[in-house]
C-alpha atoms as a PDB file:
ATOM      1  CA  UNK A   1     -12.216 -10.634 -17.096  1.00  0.00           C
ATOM      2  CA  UNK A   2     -14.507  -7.494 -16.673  1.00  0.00           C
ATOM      3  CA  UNK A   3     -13.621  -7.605 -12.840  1.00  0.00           C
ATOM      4  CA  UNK A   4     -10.001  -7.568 -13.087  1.00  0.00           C
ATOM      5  CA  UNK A   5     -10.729  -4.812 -15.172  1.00  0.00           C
ATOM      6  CA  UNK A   6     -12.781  -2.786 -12.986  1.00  0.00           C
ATOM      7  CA  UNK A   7      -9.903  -3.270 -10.198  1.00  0.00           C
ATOM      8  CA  UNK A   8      -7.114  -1.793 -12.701  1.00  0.00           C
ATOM      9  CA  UNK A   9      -9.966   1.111 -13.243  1.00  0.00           C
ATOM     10  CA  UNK A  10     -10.103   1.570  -9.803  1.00  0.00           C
ATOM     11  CA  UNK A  11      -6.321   1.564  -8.899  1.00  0.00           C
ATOM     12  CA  UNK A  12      -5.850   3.940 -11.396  1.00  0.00           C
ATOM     13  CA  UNK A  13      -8.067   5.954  -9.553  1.00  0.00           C
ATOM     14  CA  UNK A  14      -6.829   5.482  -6.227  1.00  0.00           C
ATOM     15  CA  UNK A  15      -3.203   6.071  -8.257  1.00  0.00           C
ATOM     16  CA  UNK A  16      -4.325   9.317  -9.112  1.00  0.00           C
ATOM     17  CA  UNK A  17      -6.162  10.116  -5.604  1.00  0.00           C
ATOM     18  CA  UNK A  18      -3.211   9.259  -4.128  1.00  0.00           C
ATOM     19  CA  UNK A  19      -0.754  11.661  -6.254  1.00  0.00           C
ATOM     20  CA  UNK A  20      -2.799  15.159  -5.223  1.00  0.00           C
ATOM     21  CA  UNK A  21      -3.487  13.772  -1.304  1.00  0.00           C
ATOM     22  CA  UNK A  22      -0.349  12.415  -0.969  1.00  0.00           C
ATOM     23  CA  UNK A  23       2.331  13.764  -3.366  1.00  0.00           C
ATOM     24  CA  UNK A  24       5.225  14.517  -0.359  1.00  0.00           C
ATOM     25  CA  UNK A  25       4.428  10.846   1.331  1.00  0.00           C
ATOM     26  CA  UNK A  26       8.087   9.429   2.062  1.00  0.00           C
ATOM     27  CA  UNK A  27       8.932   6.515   4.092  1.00  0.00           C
ATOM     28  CA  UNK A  28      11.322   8.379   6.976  1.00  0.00           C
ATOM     29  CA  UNK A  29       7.856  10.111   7.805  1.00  0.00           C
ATOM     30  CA  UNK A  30       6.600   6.204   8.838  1.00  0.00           C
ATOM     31  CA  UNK A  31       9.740   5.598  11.172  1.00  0.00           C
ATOM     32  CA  UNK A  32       9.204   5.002  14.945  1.00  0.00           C
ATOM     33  CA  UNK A  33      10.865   7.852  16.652  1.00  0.00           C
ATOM     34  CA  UNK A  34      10.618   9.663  20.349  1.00  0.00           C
ATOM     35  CA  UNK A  35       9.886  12.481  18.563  1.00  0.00           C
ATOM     36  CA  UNK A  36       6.435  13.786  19.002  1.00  0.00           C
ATOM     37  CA  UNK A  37       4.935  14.891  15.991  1.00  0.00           C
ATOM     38  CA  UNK A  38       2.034  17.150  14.949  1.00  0.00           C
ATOM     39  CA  UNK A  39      -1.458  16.205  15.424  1.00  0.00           C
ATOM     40  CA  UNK A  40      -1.875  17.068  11.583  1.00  0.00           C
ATOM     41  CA  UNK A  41       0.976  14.879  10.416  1.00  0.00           C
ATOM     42  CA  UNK A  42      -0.392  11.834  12.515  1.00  0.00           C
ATOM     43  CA  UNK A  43      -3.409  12.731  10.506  1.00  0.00           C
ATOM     44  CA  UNK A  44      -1.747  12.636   7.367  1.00  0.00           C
ATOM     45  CA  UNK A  45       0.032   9.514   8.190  1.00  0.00           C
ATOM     46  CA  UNK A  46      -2.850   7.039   9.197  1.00  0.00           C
ATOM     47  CA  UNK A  47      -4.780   8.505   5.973  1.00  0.00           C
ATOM     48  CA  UNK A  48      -2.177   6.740   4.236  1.00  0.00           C
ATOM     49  CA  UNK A  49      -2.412   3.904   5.979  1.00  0.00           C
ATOM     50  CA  UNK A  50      -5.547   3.159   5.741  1.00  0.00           C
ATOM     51  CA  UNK A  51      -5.108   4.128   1.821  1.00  0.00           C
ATOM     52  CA  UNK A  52      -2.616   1.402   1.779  1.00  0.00           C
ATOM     53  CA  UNK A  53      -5.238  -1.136   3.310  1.00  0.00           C
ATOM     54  CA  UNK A  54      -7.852   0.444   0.940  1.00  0.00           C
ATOM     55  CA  UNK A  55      -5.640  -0.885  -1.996  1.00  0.00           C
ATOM     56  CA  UNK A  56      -4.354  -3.869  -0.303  1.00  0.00           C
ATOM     57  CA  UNK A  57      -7.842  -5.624   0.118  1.00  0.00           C
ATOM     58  CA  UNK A  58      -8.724  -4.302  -3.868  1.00  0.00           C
ATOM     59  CA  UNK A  59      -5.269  -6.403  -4.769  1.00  0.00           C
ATOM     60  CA  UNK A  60      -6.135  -9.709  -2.494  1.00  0.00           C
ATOM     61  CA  UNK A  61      -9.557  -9.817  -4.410  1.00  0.00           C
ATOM     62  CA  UNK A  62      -8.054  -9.534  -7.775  1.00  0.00           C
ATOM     63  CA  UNK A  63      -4.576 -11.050  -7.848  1.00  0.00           C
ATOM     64  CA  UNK A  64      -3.863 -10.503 -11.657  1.00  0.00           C
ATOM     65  CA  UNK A  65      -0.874  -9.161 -13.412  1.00  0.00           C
ATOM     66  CA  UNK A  66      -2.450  -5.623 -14.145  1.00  0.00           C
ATOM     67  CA  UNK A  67      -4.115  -4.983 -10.938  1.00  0.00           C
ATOM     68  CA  UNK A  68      -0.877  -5.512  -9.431  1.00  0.00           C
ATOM     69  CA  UNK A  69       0.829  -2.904 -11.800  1.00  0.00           C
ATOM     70  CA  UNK A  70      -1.861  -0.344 -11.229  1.00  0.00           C
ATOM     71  CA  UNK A  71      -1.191  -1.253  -7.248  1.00  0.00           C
ATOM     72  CA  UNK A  72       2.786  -0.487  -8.049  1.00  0.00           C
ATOM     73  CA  UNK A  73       1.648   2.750  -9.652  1.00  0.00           C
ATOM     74  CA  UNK A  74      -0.589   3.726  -6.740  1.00  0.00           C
ATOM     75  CA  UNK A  75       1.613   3.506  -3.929  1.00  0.00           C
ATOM     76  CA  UNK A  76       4.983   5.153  -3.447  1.00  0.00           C
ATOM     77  CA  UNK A  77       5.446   3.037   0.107  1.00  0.00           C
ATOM     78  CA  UNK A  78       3.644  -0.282   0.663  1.00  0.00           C
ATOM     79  CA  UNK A  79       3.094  -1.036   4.147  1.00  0.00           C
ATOM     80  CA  UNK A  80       1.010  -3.405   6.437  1.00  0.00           C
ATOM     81  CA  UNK A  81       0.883  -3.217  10.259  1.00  0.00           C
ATOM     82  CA  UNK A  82      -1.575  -6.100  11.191  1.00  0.00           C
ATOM     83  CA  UNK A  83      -1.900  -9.625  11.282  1.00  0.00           C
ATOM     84  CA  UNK A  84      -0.105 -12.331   9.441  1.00  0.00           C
ATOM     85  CA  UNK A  85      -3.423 -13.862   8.757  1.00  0.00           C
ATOM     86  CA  UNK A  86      -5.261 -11.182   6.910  1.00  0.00           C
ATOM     87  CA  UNK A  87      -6.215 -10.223   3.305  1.00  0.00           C
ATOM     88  CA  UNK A  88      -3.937  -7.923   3.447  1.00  0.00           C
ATOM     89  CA  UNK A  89      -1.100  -9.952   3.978  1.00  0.00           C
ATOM     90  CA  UNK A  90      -2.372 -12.180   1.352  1.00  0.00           C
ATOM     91  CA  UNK A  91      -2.083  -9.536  -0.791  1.00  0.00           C
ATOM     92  CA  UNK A  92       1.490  -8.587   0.634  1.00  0.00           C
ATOM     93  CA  UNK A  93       2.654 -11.650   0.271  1.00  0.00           C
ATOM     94  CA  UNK A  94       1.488 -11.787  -3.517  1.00  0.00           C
ATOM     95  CA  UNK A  95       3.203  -8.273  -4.304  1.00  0.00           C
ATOM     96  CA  UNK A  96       6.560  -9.778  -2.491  1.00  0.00           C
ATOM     97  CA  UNK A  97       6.380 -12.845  -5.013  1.00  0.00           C
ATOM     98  CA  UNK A  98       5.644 -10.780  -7.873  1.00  0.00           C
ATOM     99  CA  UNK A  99       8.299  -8.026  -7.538  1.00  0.00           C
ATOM    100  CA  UNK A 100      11.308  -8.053  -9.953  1.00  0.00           C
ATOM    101  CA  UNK A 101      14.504  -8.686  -7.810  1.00  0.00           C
ATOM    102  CA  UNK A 102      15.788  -5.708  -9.614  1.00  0.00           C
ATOM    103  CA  UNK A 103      12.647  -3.139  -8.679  1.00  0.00           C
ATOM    104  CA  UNK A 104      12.685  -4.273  -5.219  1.00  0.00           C
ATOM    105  CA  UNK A 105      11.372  -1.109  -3.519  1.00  0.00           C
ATOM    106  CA  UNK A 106      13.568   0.918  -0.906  1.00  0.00           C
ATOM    107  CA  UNK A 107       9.743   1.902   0.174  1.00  0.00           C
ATOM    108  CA  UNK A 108       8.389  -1.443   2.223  1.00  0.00           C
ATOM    109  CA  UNK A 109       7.484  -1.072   5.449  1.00  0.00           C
ATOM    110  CA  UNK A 110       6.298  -4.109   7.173  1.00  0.00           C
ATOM    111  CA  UNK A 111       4.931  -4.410  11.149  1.00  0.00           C
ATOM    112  CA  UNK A 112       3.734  -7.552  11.806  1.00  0.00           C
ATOM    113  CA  UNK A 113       1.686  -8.537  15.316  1.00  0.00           C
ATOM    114  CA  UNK A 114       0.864 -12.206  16.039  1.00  0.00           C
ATOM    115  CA  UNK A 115      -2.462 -12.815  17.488  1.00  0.00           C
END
């Protein structure tokens, strides 16, 4: 299907995007701590986030098996902070059932608010 196709083409854009904007991204950085940190990292941070969401809402309009590869490839952490009743967490939830037991990522973060 010539959409599911343009989503893998675009994944493996944002895949790439996402390796020269992002290449040091690691999950400790996401952690709630007292710490203050630097206006630029905060920066840094919600860019990513709202990357994430970016390839979240791509993934909940095309759940197929290679969109969700090229969404694997894209992101080194998956996260959501939102609402349980988004697209995004459609699209969470359909990573979650279509994960490997055995590749189950160290890299999830997950923040959920009720509304």
């Amino acid at each position: 299907d010539s959409r599911a196709a343009q989503a893998v083409s675009v994944m493996k854009k944002l895949a790439c995007l996402c390796l020269r904007e992002f290449p040091n991204v690691r999950a400790e950085q996401f952690e709630r701590s007292h710490v203050p940190i630097a206006r630029e990292d905060h920066t840094y941070l919600e860019m990513y986030r709202q990357f994430v969401v970016l390839c979240l809402k791509i993934l909940s309009e095309k759940q197929e098996p290679e969109v969700l590869q090229s969404f694997i490839n894209a992101l080194p952490i998956v996260m959501m902070e939102g609402s349980v009743n988004s697209r995004e967490a459609t699209a969470l939830k359909y990573y979650l059932q279509n994960l490997k037991s055995t590749n189950l990522p160290d890299r999830l973060i997950l923040s959920i608010r009720t509304e």
